[in-house]
Protein backbone atom coordinates (compact mmCIF):
# COMPACT_ATOMS: atom_id res chain seq x y z
CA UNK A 1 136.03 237.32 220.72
CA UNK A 2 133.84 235.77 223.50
CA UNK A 3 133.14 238.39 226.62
CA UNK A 4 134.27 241.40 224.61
CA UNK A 5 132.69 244.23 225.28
CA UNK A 6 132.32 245.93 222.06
CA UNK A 7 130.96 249.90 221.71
CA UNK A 8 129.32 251.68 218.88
CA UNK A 9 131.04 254.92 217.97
CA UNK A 10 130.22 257.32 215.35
CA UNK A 11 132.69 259.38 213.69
CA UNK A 12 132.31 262.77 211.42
CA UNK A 13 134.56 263.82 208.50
CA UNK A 14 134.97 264.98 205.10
CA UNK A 15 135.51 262.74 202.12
CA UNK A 16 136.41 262.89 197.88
CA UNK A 17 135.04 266.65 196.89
CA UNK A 18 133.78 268.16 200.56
CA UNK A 19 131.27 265.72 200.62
CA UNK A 20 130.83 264.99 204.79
CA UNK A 21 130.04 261.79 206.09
CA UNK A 22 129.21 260.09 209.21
CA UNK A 23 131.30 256.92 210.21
CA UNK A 24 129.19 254.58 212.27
CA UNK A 25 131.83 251.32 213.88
CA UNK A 26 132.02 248.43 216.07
CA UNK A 27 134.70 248.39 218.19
CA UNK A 28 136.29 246.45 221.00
CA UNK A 29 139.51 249.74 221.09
CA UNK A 30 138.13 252.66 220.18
CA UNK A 31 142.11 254.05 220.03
CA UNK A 32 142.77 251.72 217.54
CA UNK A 33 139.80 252.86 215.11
CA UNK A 34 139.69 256.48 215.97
CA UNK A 35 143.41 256.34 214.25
CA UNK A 36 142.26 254.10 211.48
CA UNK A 37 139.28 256.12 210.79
CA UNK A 38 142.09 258.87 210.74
CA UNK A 39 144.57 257.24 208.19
CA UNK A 40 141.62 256.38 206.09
CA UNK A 41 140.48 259.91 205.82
CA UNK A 42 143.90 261.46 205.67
CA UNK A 43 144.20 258.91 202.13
CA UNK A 44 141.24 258.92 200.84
CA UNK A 45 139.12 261.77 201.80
């Protein structure tokens, strides 16, 4: 959306076997993706 201001935030976890991985997003609420990066993880890692 025009005049957003959006931030770059990296997140760390563990995915399918151990295998760790780095999750680099673009965000305008980082709230909102730090629990989406959460849910995703908690499903599919």
């Amino acid at each position: 959306m025009e005049g957003e201001q959006l931030e770059e935030v990296f997140y760390e976890g563990y995915g399918p076997s151990g295998s760790a991985l780095v999750i680099k997003t673009l965000t305008s609420n980082t709230n909102r993706t730090a629990t989406n990066v959460k849910t995703f993880l908690n499903k599919f890692g």
